[in-house]
Structures are given as structure tokens and as C-alpha cells.
C-alpha atoms as a PDB file:
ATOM      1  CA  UNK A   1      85.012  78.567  19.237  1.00  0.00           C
ATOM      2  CA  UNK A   2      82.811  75.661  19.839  1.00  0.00           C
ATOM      3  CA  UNK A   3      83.286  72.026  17.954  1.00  0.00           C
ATOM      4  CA  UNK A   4      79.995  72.711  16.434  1.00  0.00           C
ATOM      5  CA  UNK A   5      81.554  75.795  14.503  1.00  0.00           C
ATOM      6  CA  UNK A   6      79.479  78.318  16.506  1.00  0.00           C
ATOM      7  CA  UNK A   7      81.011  80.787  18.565  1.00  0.00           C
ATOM      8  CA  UNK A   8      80.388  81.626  22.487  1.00  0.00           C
ATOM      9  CA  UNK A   9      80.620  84.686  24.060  1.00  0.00           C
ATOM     10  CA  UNK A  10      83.488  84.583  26.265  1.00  0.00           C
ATOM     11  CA  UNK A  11      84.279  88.502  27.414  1.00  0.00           C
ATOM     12  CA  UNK A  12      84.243  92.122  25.984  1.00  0.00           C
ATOM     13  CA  UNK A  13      87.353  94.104  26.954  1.00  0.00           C
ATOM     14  CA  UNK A  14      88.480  98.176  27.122  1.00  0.00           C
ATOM     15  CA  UNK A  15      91.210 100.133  28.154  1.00  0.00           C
ATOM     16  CA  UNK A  16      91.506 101.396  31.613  1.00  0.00           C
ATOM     17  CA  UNK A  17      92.085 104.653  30.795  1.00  0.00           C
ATOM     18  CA  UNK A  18      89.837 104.895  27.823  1.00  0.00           C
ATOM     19  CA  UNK A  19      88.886 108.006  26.384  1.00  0.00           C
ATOM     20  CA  UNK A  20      86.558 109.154  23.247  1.00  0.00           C
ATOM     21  CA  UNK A  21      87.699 108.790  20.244  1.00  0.00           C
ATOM     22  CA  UNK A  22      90.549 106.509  21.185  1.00  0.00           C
ATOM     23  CA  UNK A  23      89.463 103.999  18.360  1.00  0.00           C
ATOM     24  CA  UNK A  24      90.462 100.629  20.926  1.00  0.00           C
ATOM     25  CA  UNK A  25      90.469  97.511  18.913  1.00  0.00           C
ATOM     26  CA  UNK A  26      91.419  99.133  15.419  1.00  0.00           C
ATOM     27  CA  UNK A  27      94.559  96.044  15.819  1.00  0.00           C
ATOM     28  CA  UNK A  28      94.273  92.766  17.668  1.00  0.00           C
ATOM     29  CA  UNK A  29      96.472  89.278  17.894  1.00  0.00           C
ATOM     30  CA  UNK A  30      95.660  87.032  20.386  1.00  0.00           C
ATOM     31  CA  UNK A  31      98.816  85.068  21.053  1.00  0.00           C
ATOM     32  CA  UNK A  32      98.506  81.893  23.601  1.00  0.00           C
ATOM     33  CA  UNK A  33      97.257  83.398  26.765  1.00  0.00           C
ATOM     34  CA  UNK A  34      98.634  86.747  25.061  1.00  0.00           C
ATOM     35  CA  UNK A  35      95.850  89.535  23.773  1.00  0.00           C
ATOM     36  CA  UNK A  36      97.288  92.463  22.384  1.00  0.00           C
ATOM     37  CA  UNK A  37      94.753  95.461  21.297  1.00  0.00           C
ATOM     38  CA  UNK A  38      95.788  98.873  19.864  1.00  0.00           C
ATOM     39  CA  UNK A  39      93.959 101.874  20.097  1.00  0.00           C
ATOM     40  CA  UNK A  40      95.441 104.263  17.420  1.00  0.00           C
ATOM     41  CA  UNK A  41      93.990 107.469  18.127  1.00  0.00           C
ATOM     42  CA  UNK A  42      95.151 107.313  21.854  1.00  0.00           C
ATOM     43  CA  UNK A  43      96.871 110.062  23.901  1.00  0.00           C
ATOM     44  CA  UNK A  44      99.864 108.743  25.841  1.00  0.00           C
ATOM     45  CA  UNK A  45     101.408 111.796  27.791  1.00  0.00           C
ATOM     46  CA  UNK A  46      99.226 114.341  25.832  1.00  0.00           C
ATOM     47  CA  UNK A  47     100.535 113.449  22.523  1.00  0.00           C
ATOM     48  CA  UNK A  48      97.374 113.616  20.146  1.00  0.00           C
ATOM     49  CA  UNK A  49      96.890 110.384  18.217  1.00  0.00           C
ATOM     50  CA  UNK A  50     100.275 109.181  19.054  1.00  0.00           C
ATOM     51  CA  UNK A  51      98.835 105.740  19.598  1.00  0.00           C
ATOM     52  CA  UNK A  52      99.078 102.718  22.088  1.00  0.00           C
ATOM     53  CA  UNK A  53      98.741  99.035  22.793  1.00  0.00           C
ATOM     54  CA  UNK A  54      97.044  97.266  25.344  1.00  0.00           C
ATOM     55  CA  UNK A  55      98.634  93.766  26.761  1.00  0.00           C
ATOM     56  CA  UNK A  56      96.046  91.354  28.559  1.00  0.00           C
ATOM     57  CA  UNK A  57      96.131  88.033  29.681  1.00  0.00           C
ATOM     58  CA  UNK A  58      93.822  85.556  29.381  1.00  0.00           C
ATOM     59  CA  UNK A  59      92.538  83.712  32.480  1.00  0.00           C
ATOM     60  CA  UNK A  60      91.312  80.218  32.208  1.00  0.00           C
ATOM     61  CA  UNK A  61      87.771  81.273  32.801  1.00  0.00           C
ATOM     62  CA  UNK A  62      87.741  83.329  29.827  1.00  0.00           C
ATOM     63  CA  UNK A  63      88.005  86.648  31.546  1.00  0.00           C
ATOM     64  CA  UNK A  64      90.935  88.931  30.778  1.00  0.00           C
ATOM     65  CA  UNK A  65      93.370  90.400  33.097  1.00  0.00           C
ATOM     66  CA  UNK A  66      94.989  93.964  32.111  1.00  0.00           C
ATOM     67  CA  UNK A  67      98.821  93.728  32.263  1.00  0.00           C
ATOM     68  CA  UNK A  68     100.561  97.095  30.520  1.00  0.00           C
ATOM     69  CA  UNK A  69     100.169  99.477  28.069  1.00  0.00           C
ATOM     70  CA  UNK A  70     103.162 100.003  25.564  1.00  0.00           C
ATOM     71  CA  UNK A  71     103.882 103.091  23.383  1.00  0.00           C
ATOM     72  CA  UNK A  72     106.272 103.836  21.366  1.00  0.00           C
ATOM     73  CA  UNK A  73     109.795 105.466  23.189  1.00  0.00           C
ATOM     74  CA  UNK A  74     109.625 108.210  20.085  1.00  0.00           C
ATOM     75  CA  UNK A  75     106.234 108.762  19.791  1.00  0.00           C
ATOM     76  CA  UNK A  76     104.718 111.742  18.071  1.00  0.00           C
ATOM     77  CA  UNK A  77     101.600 113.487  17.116  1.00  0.00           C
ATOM     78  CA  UNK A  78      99.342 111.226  14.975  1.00  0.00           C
ATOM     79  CA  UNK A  79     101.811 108.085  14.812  1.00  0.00           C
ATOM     80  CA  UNK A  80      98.915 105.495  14.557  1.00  0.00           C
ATOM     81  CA  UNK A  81     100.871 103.413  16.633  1.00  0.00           C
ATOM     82  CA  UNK A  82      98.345  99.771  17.215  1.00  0.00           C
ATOM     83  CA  UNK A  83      97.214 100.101  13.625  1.00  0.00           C
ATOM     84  CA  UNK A  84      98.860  96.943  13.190  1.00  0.00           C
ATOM     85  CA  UNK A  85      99.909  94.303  15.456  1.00  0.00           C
ATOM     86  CA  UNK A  86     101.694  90.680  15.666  1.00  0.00           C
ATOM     87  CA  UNK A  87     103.146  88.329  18.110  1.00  0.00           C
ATOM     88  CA  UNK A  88     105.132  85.287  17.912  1.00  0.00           C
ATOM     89  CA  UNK A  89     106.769  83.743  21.155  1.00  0.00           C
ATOM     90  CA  UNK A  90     107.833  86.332  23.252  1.00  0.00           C
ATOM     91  CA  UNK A  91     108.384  89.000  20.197  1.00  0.00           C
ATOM     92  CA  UNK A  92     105.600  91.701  19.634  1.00  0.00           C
ATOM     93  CA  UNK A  93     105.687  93.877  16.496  1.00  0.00           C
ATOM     94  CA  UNK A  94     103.921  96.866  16.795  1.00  0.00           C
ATOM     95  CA  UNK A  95     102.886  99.197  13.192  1.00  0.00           C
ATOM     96  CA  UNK A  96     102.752 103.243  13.138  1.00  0.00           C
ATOM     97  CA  UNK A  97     102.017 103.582   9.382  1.00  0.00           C
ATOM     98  CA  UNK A  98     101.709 107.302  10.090  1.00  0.00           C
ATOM     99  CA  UNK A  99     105.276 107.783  11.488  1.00  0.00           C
ATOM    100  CA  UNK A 100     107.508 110.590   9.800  1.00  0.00           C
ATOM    101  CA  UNK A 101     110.638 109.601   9.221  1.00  0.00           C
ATOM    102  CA  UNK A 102     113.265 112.999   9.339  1.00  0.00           C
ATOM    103  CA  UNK A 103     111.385 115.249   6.708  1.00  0.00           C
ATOM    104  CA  UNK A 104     109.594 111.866   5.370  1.00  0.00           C
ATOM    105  CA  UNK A 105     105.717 111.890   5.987  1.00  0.00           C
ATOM    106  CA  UNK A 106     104.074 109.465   6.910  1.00  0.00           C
ATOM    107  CA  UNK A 107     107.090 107.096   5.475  1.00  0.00           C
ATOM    108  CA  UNK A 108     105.499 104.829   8.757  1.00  0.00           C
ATOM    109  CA  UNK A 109     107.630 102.336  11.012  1.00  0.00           C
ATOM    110  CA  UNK A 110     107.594  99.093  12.816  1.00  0.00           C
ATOM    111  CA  UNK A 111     108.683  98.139  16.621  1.00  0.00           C
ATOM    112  CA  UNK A 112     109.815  95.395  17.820  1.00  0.00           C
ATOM    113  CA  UNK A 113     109.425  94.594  22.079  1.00  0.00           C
ATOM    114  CA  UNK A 114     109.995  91.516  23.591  1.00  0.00           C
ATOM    115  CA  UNK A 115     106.877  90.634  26.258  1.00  0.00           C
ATOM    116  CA  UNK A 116     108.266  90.079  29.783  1.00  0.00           C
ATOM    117  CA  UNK A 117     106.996  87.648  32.469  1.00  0.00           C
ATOM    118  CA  UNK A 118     105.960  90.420  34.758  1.00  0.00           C
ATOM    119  CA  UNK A 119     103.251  91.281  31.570  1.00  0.00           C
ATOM    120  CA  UNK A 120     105.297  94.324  30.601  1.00  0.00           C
ATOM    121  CA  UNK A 121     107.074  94.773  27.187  1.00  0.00           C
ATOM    122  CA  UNK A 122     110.703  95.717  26.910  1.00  0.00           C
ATOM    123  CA  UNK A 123     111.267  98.101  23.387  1.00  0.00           C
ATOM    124  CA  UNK A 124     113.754  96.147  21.092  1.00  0.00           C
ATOM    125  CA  UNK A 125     114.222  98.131  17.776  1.00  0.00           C
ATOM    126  CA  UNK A 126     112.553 100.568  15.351  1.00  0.00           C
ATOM    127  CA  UNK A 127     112.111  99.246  11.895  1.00  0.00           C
ATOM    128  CA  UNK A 128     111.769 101.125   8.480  1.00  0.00           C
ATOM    129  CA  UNK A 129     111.762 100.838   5.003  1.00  0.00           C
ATOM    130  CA  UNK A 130     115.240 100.690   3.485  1.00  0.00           C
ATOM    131  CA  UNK A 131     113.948 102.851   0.539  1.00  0.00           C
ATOM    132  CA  UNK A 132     111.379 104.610   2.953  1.00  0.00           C
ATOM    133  CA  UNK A 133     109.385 107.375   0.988  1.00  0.00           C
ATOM    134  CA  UNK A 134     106.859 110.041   2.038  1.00  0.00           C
ATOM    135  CA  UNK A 135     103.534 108.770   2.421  1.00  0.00           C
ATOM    136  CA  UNK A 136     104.637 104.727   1.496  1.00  0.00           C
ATOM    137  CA  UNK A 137     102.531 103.996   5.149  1.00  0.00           C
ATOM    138  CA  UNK A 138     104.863 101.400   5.692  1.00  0.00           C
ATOM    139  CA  UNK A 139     103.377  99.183   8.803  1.00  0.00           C
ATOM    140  CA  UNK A 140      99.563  99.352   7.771  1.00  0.00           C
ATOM    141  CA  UNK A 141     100.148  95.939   8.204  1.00  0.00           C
ATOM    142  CA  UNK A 142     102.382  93.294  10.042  1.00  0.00           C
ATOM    143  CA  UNK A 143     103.141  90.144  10.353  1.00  0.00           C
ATOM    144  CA  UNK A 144     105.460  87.557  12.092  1.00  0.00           C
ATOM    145  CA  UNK A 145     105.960  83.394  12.345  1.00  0.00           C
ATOM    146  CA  UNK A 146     108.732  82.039  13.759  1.00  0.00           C
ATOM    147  CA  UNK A 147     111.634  84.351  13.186  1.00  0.00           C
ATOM    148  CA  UNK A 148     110.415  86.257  10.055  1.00  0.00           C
ATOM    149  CA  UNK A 149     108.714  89.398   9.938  1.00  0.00           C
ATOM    150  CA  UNK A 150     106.444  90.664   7.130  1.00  0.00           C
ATOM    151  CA  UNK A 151     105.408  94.477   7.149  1.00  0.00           C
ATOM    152  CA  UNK A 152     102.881  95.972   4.476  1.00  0.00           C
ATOM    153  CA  UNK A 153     103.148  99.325   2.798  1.00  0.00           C
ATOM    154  CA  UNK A 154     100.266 100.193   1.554  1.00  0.00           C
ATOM    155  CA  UNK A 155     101.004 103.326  -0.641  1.00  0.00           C
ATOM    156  CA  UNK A 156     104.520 102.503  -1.757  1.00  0.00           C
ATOM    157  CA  UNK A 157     104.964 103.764  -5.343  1.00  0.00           C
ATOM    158  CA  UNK A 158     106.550 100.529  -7.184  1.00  0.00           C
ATOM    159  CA  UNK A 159     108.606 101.658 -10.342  1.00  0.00           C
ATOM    160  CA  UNK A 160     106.843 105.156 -10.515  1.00  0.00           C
ATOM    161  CA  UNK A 161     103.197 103.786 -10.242  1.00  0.00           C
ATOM    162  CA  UNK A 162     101.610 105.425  -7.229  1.00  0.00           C
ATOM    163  CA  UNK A 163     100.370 103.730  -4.274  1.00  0.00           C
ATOM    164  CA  UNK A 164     100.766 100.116  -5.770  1.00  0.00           C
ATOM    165  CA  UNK A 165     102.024  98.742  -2.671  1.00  0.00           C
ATOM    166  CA  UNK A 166     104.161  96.738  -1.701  1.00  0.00           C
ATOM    167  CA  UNK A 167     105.501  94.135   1.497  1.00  0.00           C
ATOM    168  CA  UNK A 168     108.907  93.767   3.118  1.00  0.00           C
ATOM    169  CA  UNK A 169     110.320  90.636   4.905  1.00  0.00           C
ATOM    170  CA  UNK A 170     112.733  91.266   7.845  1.00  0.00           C
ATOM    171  CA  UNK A 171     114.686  88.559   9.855  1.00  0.00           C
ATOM    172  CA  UNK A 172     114.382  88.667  14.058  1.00  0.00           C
ATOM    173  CA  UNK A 173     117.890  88.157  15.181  1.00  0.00           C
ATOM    174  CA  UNK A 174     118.585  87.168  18.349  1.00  0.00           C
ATOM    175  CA  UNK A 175     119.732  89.989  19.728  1.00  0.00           C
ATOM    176  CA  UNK A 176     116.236  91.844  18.863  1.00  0.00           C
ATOM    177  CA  UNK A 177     117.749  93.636  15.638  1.00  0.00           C
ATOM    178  CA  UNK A 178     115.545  92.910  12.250  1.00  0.00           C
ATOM    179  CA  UNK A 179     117.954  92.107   9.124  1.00  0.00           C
ATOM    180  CA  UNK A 180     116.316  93.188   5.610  1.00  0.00           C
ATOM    181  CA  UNK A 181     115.914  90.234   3.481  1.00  0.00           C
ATOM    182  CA  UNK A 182     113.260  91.124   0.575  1.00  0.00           C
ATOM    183  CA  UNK A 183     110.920  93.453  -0.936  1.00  0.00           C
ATOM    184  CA  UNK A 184     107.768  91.608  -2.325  1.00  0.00           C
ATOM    185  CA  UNK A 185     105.652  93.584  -5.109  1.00  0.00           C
ATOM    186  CA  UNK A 186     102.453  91.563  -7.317  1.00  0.00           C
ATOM    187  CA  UNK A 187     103.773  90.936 -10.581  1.00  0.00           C
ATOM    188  CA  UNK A 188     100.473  92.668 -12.308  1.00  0.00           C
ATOM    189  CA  UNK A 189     100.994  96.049 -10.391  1.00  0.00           C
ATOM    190  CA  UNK A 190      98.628  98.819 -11.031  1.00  0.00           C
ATOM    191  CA  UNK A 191      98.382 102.153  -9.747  1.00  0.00           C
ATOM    192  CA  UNK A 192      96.038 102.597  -6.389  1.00  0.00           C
ATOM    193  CA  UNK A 193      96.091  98.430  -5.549  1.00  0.00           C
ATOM    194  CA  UNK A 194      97.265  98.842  -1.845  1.00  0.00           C
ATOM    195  CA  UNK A 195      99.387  95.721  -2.004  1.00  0.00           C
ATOM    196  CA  UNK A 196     100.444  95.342   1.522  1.00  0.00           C
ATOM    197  CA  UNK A 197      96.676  96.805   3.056  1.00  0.00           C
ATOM    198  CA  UNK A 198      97.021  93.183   4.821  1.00  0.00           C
ATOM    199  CA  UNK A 199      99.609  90.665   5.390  1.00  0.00           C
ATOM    200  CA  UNK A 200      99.272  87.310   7.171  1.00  0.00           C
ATOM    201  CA  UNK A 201     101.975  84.388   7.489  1.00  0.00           C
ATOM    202  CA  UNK A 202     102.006  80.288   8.681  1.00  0.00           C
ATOM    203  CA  UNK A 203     104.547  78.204   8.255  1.00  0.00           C
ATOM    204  CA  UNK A 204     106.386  79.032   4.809  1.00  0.00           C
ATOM    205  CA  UNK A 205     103.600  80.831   3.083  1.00  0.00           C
ATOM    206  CA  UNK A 206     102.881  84.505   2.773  1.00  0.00           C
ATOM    207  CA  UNK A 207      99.600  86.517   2.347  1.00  0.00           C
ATOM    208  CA  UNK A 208      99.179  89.797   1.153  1.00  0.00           C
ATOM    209  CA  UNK A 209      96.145  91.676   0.430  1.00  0.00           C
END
């Protein structure tokens, strides 16, 4: 981004191992030096649309350097893990809204990693909705600044009208666990709004789309 407000062309990135149809660059965050890119419709170890994300780091020429792919330790068929994805320090939060969870469809799930200094990312925790549902697609969308974590669910039904939406704030403890804090629903609910589709944070204020 130039002073002028234009933009220059800096680098255009893929997986290594890329594939048709892996849909690379359906979630992004760029964090320092950091670039994070999932590709939801990825393959790792054969499992069909399980999902992945690519870590890079940015060199001072603007080039990027491949570091690791990460996947999820449970994956499964058509996760959509790298829907969404966040970082803040050395904490990466990863979204599979299409998770099952037990006989719960597509209930969806968040994971937390912490990013090494070798470029690879250690698996922390598995987060989920504390009133998880089928179908709520909880981690369309994620968030993180500083220590809190916001995580969107798109088609959560919010006091029996469908797919409202809704977004729930988590705490990063120190010892990579997430504590539940809050649910957050809009006051003028309606059926089919998606509250949650997006989610954004900075300092002490909250978006949600």
C-alpha cells in the first residue's frame, strides 16, 4: 500500500501441492511477517474436502517463503477447515464451519495452534459452541485481538428463529485453553440474517456482519 493510496503489486502466491478444486485463498490474515491462507476444499491424506492452511513468511523484498501446512489432528470428510482464519501474536485460530460434532452436522468448530519459530504450528485446543446445534456453522467466521477470540455462527437458530445467527467470545488462556465468556445475538433478529457471516475485532470493539 503506497502513501498515495494506490496499491503495488508485490507477489501472487499458491500451494505447493495444489490441486483442482482446492479453492486456495477462500481465508487469509496476514499477521506481521505472518501470511496464513486456507484452502477449504483441500485433501490432506486423502480426506475429501477436509481442508488446510498454508503458513508463509514474508521476506523483505516482498516475496513469500512457504513454511508448513497445518490441518486439523481430527479432520474429516468435508470439514472446511481455512474457511476462516485469524492470528494474533503467536496464536492462530483456524474455522471448520462444516465440522460434525458426535451426531451434530455441521454444528462447525474452531482450533487454536500456537505458530513456532521453526514456521510450523503446534495444535492447542478444539473449540465449539457450548449450545452447539446441527447445522449452527459455527466458525464461518473468526476473529482474535489480544487475548479474546470472537467466532461467528452463521445459521444458529436464536430463540427458535432459524438461521438468525449469532457470535461467541472466548478468552485465550495461557495455557492455550479458550474460556466461554458470551454469546452476542442483534437485538432486531430475524429469521435468515446470518449474524456472524463475518466478524472482525481492534482494540475493544467488535464487528459482526
Amino acid at each position: 500500500l503506497e502513501a498515495n493510496g494506490s496499491a503495488s503489486f508485490l507477489s501472487k502466491v499458491t500451494a505447493p501441492d495444489k490441486v483442482l478444486g482446492d479453492e486456495f485463498g477462500l481465508g487469509v490474515s496476514l499477521f506481521g511477517n505472518t501470511l496464513a491462507i486456507g484452502a477449504i476444499e483441500a485433501d490432506p491424506e486423502g480426506v475429501s474436502g477436509a481442508g488446510a492452511l498454508y503458513l508463509y513468511r514474508i521476506e523483505a523484498n516482498g516475496s513469500v517463503s512457504f513454511l508448513s501446512k497445518v490441518t486439523a489432528q481430527d479432520k474429516a470428510a468435508e470439514d472446511k477447515f481455512g474457511h476462516s482464519v485469524s492470528q494474533s501474536g503467536d496464536i492462530l485460530a483456524v474455522g471448520a464451519w462444516s465440522a460434525n460434532q458426535g451426531s451434530l452436522s455441521n454444528a462447525g468448530a474452531a482450533y487454536l495452534f500456537r505458530l513456532e519459530s521453526n514456521g510450523t504450528a503446534s495444535f492447542l485446543t478444539k473449540i465449539t459452541a457450548p449450545d452447539k446445534a446441527t447445522e449452527d456453522h459455527f466458525g464461518f467466521s473468526v476473529s482474535q485481538s489480544g487475548n479474546i477470540l470472537a467466532v461467528g455462527a452463521r445459521n444458529a437458530d436464536v430463540s427458535g428463529i432459524s438461521d438468525a445467527g449469532a457470535a461467541y467470545i472466548f478468552r485465550l488462556e495461557s495455557n492455550g485453553t479458550a474460556s466461554f465468556l458470551t454469546k452476542i445475538t442483534a437485538s432486531d433478529r430475524a429469521a435468515s440474517d446470518h449474524f456472524g457471516f463475518s466478524v472482525s475485532q481492534s482494540g475493544d470493539v467488535l464487528a459482526i456482519g
